[in-house]
PDB file of N, CA and C in Angstrom:
ATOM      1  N   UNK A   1      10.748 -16.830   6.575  1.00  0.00           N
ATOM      2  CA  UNK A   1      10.776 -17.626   5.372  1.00  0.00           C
ATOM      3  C   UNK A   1      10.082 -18.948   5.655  1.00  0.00           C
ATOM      4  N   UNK A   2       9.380 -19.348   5.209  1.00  0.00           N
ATOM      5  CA  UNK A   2       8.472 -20.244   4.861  1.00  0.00           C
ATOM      6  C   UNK A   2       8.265 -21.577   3.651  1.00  0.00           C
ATOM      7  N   UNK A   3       8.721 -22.737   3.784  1.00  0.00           N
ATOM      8  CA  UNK A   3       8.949 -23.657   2.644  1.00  0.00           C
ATOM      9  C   UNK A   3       9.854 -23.167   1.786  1.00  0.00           C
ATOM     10  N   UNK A   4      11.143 -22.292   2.176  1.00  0.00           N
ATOM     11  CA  UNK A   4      11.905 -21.985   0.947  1.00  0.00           C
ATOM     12  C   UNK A   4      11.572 -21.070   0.488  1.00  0.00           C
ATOM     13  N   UNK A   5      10.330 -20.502   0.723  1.00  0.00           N
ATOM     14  CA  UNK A   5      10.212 -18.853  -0.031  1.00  0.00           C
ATOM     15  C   UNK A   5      10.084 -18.020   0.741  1.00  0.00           C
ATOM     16  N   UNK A   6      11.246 -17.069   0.580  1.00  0.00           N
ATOM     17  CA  UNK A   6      11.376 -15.587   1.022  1.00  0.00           C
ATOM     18  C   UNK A   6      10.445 -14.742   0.695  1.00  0.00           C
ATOM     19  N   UNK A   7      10.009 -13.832   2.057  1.00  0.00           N
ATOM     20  CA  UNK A   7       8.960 -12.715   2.258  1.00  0.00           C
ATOM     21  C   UNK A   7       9.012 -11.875   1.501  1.00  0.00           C
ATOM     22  N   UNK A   8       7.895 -10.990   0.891  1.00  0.00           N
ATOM     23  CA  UNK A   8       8.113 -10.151   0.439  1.00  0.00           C
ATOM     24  C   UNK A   8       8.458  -9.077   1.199  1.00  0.00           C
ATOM     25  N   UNK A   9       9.394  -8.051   1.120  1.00  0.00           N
ATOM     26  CA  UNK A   9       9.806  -6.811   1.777  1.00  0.00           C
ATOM     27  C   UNK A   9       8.672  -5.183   1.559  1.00  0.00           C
ATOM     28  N   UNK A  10       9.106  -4.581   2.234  1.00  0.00           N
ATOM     29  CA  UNK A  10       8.363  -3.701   2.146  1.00  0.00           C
ATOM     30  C   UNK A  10       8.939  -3.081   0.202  1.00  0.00           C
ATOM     31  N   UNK A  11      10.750  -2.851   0.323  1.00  0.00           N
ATOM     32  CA  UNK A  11      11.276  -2.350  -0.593  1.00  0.00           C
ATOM     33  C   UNK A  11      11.205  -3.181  -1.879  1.00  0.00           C
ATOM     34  N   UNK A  12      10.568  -4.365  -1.946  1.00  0.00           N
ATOM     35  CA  UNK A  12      10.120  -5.204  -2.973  1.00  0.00           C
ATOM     36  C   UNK A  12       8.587  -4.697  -3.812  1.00  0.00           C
ATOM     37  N   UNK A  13       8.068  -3.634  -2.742  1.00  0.00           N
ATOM     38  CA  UNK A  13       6.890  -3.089  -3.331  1.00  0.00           C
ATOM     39  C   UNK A  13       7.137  -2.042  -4.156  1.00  0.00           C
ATOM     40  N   UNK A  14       6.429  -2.374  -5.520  1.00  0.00           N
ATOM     41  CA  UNK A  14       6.208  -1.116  -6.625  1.00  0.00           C
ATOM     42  C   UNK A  14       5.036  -0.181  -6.260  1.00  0.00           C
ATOM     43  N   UNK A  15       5.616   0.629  -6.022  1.00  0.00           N
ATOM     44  CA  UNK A  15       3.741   2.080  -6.308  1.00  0.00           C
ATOM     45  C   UNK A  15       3.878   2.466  -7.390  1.00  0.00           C
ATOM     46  N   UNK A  16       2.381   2.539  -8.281  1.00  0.00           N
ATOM     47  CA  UNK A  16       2.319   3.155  -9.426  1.00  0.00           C
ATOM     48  C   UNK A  16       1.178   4.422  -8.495  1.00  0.00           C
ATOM     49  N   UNK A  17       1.774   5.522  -8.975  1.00  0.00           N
ATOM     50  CA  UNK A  17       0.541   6.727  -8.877  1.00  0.00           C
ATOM     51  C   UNK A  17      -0.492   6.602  -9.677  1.00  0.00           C
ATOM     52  N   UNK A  18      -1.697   6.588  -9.585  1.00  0.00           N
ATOM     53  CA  UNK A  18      -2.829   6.696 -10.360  1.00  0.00           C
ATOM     54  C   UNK A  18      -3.424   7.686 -10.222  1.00  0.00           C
ATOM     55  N   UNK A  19      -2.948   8.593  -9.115  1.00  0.00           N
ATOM     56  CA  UNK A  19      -4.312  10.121  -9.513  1.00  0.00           C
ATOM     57  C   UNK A  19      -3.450  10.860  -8.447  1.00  0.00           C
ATOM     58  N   UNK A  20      -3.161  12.155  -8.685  1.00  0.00           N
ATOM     59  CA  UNK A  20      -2.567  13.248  -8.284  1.00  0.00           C
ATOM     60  C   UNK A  20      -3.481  14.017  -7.147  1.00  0.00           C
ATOM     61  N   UNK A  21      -5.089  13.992  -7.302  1.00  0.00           N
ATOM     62  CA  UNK A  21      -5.788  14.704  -6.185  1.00  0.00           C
ATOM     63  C   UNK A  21      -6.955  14.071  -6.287  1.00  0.00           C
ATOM     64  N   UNK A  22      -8.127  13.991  -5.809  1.00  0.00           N
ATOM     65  CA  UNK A  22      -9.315  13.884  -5.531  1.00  0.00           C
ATOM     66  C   UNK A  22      -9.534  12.338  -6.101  1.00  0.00           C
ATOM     67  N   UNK A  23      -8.820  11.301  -5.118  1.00  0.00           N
ATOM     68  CA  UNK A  23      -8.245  11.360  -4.258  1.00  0.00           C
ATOM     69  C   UNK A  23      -6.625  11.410  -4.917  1.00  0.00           C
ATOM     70  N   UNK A  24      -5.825  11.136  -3.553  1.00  0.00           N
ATOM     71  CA  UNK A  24      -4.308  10.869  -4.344  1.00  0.00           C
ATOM     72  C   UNK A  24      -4.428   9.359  -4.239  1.00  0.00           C
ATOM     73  N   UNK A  25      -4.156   8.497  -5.085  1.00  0.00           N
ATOM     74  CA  UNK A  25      -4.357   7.111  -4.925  1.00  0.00           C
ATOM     75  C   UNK A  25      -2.808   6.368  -5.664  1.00  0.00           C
ATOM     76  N   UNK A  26      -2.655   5.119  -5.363  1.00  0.00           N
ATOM     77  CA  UNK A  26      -1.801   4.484  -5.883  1.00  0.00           C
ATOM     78  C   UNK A  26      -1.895   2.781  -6.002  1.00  0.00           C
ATOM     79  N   UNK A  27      -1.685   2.025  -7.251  1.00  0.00           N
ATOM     80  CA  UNK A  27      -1.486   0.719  -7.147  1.00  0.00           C
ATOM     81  C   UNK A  27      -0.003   0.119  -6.878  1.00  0.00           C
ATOM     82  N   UNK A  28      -0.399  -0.702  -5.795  1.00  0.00           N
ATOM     83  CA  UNK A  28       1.283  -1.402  -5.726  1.00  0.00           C
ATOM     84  C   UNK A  28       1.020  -2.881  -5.919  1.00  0.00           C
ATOM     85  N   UNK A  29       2.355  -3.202  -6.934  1.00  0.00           N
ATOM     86  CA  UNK A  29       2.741  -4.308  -7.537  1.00  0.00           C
ATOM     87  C   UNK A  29       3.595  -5.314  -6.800  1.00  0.00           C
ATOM     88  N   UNK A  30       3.801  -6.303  -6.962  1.00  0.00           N
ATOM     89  CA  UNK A  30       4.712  -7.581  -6.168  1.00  0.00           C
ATOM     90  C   UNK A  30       5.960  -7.132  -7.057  1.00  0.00           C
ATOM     91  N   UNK A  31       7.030  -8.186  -6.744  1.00  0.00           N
ATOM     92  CA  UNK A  31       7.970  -8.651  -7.600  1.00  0.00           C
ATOM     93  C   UNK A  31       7.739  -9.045  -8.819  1.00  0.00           C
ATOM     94  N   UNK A  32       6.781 -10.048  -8.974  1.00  0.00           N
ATOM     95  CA  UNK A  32       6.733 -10.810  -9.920  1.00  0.00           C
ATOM     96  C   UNK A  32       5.648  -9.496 -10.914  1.00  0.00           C
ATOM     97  N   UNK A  33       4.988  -8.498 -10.532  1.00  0.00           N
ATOM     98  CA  UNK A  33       4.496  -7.493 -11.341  1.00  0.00           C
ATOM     99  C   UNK A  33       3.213  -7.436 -11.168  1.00  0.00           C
ATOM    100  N   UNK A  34       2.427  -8.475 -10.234  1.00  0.00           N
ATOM    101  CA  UNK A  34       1.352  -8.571 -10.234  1.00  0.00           C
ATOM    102  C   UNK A  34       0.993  -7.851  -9.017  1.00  0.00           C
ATOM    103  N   UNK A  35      -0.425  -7.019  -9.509  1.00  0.00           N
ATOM    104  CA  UNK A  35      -1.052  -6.351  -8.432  1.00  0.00           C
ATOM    105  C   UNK A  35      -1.510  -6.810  -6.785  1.00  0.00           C
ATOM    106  N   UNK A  36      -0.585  -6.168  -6.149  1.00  0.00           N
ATOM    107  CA  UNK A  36      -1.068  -6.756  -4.488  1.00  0.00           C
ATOM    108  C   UNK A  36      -1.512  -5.818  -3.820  1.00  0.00           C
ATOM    109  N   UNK A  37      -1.671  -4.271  -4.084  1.00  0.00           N
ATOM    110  CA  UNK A  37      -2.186  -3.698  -3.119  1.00  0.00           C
ATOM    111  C   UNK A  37      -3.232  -2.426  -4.036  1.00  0.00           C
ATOM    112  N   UNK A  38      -3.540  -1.265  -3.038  1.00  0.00           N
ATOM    113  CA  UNK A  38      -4.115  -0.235  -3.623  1.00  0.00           C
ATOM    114  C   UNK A  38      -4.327   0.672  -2.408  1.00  0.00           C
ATOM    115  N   UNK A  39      -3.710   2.300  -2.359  1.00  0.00           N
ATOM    116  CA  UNK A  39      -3.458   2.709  -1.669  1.00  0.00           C
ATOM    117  C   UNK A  39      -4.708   3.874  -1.635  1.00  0.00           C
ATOM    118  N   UNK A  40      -5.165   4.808  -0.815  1.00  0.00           N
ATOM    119  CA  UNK A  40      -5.900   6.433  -1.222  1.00  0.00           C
ATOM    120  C   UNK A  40      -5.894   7.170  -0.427  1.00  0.00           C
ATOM    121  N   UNK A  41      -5.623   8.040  -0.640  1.00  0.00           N
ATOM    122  CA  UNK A  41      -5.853   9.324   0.876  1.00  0.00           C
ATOM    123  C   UNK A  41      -7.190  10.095   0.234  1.00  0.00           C
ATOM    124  N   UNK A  42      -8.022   9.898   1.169  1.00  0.00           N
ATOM    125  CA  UNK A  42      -9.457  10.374   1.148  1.00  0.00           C
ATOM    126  C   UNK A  42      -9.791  11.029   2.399  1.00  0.00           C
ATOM    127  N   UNK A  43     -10.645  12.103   2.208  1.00  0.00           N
ATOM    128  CA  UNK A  43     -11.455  12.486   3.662  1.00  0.00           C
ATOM    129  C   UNK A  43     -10.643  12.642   4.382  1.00  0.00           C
ATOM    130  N   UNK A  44      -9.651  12.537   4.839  1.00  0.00           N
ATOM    131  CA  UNK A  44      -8.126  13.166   5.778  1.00  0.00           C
ATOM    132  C   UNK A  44      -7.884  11.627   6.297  1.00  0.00           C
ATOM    133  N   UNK A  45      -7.817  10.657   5.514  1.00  0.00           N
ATOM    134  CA  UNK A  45      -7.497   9.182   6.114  1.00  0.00           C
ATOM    135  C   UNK A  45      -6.848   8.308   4.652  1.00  0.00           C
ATOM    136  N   UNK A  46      -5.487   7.947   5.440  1.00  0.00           N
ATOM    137  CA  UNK A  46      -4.704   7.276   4.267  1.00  0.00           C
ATOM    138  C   UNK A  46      -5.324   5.927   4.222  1.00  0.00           C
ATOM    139  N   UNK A  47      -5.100   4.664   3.471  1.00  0.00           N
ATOM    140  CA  UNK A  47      -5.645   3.475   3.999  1.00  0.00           C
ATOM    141  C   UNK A  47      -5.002   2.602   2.538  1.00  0.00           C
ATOM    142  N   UNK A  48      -4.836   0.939   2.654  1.00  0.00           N
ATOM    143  CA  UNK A  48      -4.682   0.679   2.101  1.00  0.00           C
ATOM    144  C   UNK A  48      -5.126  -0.461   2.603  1.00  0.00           C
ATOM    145  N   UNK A  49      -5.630  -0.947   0.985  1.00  0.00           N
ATOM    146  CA  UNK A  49      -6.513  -2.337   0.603  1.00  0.00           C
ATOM    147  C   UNK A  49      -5.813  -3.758  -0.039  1.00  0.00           C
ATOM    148  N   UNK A  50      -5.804  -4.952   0.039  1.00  0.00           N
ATOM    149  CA  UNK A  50      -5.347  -5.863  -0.689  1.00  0.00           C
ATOM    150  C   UNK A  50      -6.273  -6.845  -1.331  1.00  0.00           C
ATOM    151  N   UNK A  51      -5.979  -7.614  -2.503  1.00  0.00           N
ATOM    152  CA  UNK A  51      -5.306  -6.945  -3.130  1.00  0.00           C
ATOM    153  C   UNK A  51      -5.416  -5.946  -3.912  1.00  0.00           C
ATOM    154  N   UNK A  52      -6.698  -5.303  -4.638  1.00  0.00           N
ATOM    155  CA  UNK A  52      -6.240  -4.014  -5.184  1.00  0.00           C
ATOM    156  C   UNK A  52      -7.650  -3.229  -4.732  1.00  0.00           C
ATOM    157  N   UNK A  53      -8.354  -2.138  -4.854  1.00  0.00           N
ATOM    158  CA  UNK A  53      -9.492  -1.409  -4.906  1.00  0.00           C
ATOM    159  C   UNK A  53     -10.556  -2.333  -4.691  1.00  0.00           C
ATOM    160  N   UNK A  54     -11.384  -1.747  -3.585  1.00  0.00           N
ATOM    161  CA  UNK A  54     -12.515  -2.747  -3.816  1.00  0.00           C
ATOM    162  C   UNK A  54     -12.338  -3.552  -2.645  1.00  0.00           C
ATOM    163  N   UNK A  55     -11.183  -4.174  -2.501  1.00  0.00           N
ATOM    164  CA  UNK A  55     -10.979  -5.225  -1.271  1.00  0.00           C
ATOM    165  C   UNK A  55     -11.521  -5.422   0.336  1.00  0.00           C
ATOM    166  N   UNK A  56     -11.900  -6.126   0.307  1.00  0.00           N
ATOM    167  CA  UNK A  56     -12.228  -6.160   1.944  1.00  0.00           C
ATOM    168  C   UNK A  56     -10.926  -6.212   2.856  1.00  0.00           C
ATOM    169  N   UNK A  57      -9.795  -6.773   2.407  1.00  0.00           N
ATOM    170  CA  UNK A  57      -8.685  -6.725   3.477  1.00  0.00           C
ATOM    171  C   UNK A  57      -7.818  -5.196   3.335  1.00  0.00           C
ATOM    172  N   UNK A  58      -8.575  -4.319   4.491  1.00  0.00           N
ATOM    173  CA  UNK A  58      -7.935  -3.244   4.731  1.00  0.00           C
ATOM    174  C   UNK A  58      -6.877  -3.373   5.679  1.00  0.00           C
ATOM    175  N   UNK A  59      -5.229  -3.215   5.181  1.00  0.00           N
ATOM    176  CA  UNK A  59      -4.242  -3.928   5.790  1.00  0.00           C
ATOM    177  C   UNK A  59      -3.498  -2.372   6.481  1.00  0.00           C
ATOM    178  N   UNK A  60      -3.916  -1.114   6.325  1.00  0.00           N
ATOM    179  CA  UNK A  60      -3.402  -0.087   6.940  1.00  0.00           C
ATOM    180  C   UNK A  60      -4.576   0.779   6.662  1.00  0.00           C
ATOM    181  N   UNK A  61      -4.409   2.026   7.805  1.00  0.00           N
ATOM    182  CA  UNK A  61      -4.994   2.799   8.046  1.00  0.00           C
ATOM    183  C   UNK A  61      -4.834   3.612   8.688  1.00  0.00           C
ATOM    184  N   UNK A  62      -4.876   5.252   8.329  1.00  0.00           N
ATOM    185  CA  UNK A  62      -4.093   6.048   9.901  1.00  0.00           C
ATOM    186  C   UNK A  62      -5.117   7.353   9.228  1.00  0.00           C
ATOM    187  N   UNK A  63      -5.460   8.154  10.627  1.00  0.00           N
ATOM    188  CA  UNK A  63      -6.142   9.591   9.710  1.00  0.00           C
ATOM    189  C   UNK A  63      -4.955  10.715   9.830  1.00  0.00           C
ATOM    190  N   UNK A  64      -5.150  11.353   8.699  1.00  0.00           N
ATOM    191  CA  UNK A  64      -3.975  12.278   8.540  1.00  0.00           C
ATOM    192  C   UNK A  64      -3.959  13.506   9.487  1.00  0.00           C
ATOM    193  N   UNK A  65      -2.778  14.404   9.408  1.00  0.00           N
ATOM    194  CA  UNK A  65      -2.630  15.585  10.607  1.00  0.00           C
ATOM    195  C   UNK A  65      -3.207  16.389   9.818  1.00  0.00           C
ATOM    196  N   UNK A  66      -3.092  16.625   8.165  1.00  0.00           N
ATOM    197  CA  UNK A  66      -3.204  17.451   7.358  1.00  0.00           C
ATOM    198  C   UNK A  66      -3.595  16.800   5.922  1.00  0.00           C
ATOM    199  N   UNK A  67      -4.280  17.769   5.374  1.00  0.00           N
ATOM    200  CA  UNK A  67      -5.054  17.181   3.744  1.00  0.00           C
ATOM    201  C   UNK A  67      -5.858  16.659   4.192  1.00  0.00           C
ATOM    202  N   UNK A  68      -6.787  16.797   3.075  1.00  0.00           N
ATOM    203  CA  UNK A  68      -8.255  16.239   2.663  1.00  0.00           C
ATOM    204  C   UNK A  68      -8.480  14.923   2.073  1.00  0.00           C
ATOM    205  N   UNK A  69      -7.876  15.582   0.632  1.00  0.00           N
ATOM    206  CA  UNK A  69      -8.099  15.006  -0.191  1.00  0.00           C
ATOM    207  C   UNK A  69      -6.075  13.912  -1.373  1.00  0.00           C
ATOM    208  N   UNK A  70      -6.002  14.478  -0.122  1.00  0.00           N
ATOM    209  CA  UNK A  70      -3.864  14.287  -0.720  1.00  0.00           C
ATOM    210  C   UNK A  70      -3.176  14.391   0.534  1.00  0.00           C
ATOM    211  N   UNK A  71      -1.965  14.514   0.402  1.00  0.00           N
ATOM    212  CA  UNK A  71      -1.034  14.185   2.159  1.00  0.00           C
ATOM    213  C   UNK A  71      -0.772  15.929   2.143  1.00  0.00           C
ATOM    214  N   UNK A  72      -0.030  15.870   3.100  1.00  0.00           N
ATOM    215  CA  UNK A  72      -0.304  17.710   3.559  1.00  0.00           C
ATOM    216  C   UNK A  72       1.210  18.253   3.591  1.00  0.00           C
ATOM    217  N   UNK A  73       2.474  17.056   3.023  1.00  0.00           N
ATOM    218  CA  UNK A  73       3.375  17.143   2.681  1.00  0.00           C
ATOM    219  C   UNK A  73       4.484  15.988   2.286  1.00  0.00           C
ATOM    220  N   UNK A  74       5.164  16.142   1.852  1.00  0.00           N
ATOM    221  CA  UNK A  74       6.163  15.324   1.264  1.00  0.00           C
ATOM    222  C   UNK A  74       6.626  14.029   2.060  1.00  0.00           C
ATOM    223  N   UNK A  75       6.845  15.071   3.406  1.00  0.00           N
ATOM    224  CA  UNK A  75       7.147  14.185   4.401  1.00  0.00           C
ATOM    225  C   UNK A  75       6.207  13.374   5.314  1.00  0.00           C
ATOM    226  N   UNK A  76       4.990  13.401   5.201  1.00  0.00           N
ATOM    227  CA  UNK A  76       3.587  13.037   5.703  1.00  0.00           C
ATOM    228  C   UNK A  76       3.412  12.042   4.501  1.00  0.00           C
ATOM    229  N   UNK A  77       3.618  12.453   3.218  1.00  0.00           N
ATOM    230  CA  UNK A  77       3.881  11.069   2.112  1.00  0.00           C
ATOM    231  C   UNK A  77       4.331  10.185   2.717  1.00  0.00           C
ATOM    232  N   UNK A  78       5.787  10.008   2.613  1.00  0.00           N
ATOM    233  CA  UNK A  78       6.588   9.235   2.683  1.00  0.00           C
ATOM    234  C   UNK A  78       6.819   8.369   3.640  1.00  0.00           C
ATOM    235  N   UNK A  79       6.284   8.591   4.767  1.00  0.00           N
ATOM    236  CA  UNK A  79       6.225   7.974   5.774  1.00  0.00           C
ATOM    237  C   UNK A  79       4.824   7.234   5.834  1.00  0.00           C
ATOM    238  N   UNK A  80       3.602   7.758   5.540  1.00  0.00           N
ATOM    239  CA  UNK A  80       2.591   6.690   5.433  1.00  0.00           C
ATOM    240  C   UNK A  80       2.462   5.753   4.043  1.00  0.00           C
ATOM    241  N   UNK A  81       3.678   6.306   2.968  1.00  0.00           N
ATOM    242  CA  UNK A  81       3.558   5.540   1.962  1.00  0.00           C
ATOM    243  C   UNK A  81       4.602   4.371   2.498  1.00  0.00           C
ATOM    244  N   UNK A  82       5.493   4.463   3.601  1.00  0.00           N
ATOM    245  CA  UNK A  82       6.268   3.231   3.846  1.00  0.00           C
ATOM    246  C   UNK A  82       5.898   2.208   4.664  1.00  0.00           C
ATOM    247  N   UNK A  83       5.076   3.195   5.163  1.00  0.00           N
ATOM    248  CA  UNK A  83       4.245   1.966   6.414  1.00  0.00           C
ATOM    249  C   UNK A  83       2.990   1.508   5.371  1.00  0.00           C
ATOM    250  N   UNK A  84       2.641   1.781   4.310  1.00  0.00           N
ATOM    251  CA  UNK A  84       1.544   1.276   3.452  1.00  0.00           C
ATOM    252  C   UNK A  84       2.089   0.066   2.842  1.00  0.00           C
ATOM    253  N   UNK A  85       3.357   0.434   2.232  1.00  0.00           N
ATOM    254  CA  UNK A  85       4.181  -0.927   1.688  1.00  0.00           C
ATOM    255  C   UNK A  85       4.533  -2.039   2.136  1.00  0.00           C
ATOM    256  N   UNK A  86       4.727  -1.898   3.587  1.00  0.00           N
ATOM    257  CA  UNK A  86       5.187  -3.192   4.558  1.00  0.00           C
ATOM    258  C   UNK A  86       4.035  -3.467   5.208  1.00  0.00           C
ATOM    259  N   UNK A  87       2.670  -2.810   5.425  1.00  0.00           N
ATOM    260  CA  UNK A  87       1.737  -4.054   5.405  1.00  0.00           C
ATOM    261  C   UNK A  87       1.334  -4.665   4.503  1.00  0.00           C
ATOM    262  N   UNK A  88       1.646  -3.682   2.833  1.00  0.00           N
ATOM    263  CA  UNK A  88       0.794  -5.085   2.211  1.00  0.00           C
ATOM    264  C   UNK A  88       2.089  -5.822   1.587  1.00  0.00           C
ATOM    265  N   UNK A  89       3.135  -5.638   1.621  1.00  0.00           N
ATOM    266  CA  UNK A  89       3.655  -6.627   1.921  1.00  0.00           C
ATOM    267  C   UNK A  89       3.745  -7.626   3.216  1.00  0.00           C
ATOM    268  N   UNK A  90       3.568  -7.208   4.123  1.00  0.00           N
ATOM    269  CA  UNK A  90       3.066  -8.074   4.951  1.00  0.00           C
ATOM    270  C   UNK A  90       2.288  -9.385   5.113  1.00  0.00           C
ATOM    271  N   UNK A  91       1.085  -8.513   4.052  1.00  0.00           N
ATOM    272  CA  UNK A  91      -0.506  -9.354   3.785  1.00  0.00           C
ATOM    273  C   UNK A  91      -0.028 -10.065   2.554  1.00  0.00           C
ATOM    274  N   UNK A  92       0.366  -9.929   1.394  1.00  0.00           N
ATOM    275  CA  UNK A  92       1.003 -10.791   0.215  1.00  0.00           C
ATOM    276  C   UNK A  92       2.040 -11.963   0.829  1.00  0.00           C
ATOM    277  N   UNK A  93       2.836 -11.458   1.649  1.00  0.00           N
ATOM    278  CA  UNK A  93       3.962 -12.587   1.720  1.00  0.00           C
ATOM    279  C   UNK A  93       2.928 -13.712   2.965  1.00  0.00           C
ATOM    280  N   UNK A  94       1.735 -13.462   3.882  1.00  0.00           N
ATOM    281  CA  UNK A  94       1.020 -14.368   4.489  1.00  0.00           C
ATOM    282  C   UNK A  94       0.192 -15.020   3.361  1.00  0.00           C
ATOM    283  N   UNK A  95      -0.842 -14.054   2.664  1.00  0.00           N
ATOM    284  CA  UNK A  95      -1.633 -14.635   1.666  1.00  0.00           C
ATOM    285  C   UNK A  95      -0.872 -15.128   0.943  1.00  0.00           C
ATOM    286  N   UNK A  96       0.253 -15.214   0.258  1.00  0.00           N
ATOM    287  CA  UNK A  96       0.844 -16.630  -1.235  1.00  0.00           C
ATOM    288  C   UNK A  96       1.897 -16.809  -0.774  1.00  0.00           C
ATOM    289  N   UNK A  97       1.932 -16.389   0.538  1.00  0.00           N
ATOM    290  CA  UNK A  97       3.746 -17.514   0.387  1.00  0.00           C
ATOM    291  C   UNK A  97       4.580 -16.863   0.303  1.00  0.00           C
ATOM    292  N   UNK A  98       4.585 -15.466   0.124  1.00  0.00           N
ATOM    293  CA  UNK A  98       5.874 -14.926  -0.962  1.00  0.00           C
ATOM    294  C   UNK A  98       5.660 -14.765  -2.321  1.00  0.00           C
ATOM    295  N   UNK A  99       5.126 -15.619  -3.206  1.00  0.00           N
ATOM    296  CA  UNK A  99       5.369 -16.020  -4.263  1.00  0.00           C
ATOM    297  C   UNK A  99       4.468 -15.092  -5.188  1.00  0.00           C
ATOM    298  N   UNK A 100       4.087 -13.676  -4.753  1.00  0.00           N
ATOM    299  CA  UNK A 100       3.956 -12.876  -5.864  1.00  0.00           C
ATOM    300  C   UNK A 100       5.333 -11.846  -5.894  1.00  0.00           C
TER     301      UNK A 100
END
């Protein structure tokens, strides 16, 4: 915590799904609702950008065991979608403070 404002958490991050396959992608939101991240599994590599598509700050990255173009299971989700959330929360609560 920093000047009084508390970090953002990983579980403070919203994912919205935006596309089901080719790629599987997702936007994640702050607290306050505003866009801080953007997630995609492409080419067999998850990765996520801040703050949204487009970004130069690629704040995660891992290549997958399985899938192309999507995760290769539920549980291959969920686990790179949690480690996706707590870096860019990570990168939001360094870049503003907290204060998205």
């Amino acid at each position: 915590m920093e000047g009084g404002v508390e970090a953002i958490k990983a579980k403070d991050v919203i994912l919205v799904k935006t596309c089901d396959a080719c790629p599987e992608q997702y936007d994640a939101f702050g607290p306050s609702g505003k866009q801080i991240g953007y997630i995609r599994v492409r080419w067999g590599r998850c990765a996520a950008w801040c703050p949204d598509a487009g970004s130069d700050d690629e704040v995660y990255a891992v290549e997958l065991k399985s899938g192309w173009w999507n995760f290769g299971s539920n549980k291959e989700r969920k686990k790179h979608l949690r480690r996706a959330k707590a870096a860019i929360a990570d990168w939001a609560s360094d870049e503003e403070g907290g204060k998205l």
